[in-house]
Protein backbone atom coordinates (compact mmCIF):
# COMPACT_ATOMS: atom_id res chain seq x y z
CA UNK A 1 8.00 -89.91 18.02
CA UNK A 2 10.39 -87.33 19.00
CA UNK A 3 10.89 -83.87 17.47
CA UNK A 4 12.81 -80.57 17.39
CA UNK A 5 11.95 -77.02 17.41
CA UNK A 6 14.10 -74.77 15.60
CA UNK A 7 14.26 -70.73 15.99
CA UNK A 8 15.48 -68.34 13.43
CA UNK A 9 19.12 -67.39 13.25
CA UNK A 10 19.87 -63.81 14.89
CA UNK A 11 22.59 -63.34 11.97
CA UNK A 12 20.00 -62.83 9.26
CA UNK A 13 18.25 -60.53 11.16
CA UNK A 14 21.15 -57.91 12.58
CA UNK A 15 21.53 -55.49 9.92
CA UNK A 16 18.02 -54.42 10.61
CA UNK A 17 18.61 -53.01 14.08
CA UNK A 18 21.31 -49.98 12.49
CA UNK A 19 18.83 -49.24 9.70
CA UNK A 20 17.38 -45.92 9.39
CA UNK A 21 13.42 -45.78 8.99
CA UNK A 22 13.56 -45.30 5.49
CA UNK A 23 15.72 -47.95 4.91
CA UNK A 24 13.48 -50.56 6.94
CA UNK A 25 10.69 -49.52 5.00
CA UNK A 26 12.58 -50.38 1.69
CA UNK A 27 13.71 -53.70 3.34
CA UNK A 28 9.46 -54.63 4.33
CA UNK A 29 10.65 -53.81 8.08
CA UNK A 30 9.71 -51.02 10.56
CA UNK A 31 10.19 -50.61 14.38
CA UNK A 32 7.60 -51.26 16.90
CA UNK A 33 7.59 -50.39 20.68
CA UNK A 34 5.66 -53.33 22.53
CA UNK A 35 3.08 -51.82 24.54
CA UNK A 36 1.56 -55.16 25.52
CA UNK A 37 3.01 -58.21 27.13
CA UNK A 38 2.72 -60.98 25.77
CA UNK A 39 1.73 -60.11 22.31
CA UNK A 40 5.32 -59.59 20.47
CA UNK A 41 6.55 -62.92 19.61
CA UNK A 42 10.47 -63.08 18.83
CA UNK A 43 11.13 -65.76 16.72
CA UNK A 44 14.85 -65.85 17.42
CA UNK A 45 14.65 -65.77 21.40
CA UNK A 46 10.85 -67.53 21.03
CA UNK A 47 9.90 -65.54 24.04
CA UNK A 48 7.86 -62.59 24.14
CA UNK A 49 9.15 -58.67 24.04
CA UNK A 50 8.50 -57.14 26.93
CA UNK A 51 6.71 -54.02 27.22
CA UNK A 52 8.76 -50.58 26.50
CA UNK A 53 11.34 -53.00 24.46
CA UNK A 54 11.90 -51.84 20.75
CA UNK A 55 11.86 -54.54 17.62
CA UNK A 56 11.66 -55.06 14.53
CA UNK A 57 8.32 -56.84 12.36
CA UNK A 58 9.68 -57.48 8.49
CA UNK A 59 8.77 -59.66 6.14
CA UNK A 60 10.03 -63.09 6.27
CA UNK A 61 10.05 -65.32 3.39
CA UNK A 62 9.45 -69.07 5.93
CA UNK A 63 8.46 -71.11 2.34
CA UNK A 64 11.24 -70.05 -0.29
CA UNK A 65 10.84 -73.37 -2.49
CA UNK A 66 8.95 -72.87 -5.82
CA UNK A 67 5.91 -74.61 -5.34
CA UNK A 68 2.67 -73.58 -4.45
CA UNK A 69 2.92 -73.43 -1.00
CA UNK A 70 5.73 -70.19 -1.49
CA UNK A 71 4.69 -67.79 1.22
CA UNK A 72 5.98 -64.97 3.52
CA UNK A 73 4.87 -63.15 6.35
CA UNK A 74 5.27 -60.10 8.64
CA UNK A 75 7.34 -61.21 11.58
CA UNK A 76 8.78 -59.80 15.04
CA UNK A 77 12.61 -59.90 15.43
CA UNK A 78 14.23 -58.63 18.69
CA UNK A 79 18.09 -57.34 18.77
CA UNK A 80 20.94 -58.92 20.88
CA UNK A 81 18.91 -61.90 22.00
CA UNK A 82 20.64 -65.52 21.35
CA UNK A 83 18.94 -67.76 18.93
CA UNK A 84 16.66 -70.15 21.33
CA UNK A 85 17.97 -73.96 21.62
CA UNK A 86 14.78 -76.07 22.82
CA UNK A 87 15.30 -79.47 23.77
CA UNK A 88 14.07 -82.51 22.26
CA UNK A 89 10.66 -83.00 22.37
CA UNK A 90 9.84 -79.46 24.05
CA UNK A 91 7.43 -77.32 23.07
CA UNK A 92 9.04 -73.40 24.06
CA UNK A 93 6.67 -71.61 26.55
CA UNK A 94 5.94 -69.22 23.75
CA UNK A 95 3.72 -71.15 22.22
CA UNK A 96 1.30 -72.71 24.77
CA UNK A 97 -1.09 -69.54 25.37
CA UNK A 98 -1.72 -69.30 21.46
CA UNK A 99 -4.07 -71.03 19.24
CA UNK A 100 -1.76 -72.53 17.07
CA UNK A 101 -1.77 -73.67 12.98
CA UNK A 102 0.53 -76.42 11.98
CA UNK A 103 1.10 -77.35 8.34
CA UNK A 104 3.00 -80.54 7.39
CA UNK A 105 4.79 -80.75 4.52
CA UNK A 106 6.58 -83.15 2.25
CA UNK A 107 9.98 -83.33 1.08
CA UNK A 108 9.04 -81.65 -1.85
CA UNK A 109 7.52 -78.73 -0.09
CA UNK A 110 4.13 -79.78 -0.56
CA UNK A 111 1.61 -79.33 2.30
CA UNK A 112 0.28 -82.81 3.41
CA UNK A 113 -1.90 -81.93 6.40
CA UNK A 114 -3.01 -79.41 8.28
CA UNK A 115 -4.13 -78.55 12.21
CA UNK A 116 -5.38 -75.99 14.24
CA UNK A 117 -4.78 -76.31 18.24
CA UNK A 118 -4.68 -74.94 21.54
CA UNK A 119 -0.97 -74.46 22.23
CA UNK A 120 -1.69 -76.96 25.25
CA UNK A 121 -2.52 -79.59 22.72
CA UNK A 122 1.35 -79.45 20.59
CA UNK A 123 2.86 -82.53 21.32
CA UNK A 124 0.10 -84.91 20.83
CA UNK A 125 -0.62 -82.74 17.30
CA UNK A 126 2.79 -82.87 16.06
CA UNK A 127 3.29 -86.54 17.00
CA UNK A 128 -0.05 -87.50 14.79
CA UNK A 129 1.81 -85.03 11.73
CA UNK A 130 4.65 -87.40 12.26
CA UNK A 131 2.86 -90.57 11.95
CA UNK A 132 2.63 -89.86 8.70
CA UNK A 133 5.97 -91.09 7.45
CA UNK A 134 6.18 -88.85 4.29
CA UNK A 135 5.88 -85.57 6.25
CA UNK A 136 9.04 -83.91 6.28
CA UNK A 137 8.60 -80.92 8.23
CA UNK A 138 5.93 -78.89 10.15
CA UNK A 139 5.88 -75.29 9.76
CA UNK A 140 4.01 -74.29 12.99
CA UNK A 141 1.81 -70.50 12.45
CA UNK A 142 -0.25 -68.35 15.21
CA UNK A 143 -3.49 -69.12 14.02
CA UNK A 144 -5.05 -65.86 14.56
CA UNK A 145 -2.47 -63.34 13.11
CA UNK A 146 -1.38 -66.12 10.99
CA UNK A 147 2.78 -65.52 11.19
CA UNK A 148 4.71 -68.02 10.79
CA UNK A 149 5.93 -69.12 14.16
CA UNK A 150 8.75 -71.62 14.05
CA UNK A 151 9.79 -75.20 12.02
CA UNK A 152 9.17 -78.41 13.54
CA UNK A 153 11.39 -82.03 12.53
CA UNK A 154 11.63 -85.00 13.75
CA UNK A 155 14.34 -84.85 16.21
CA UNK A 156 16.36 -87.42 13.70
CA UNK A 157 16.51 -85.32 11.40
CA UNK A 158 18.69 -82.25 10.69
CA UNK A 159 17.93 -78.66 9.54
């Protein structure tokens, strides 16, 4: 069963990057310097900062339907990178030196299943989500920090 990783669009992100301090911290954003490599996760690029690079962690709302399962969490944002474009079926670089949480959900937003796994273990993960017809979409999570990391499809499927 194929499927499709999808990055977040730079666009929502720019304004951040001319904000003063005190504005960022009204928008849930502030700049970081990454002083460690890897350990800044971009989820436009979905490749790590690199040291001495400056970004942006705010608070992004990845579950906006009202159910339940409405969340948000603190991610890292870098400036004047293009939005990443994986192939079908590959799993972005990013991800395979993480322990990794992926949560299925339904059409109707409602979380079906759930797995923790060694990014080295993705594919066969996601394909076993899949199986089960009536998940929609996989929202995949570091495990440890818990931020939401990217969405998952089936590669049939648009976003």
């Amino acid at each position: 069963m194929s499927f499709q990783f999808h990055a977040l669009p730079a666009d929502k992100f720019t304004s951040l990057f001319s904000m003063s301090d005190k504005e960022l911290s009204a928008n849930n954003a502030r700049r970081v310097l990454v002083d460690e490599f890897p350990g800044t996760p971009c989820r436009i690029s979905l490749e790590d900062a690199k040291v001495g690079e400056q970004v942006i962690l705010v608070h992004y709302e990845h579950q906006p339907e009202n159910t339940p399962y409405k969340a948000g969490h603190a991610i890292f944002v870098r400036e004047n990178v293009a939005r990443a474009q994986p192939e079908k079926d590959e799993v972005p670089a990013l991800f395979r030196h993480r322990l990794m949480s992926l949560r299925a959900f339904s059409s109707e937003h409602l979380m079906l299943d759930a797995e923790v796994v060694e990014g080295t273990a993705l594919e066969q993960t996601i394909q076993a989500l899949f199986s089960n017809r009536a998940v929609e979409y996989i929202h995949l999570h570091n495990a440890k920090p818990g931020c939401y990391a990217a969405l998952i499809t089936r590669s049939t499927r648009c976003t």
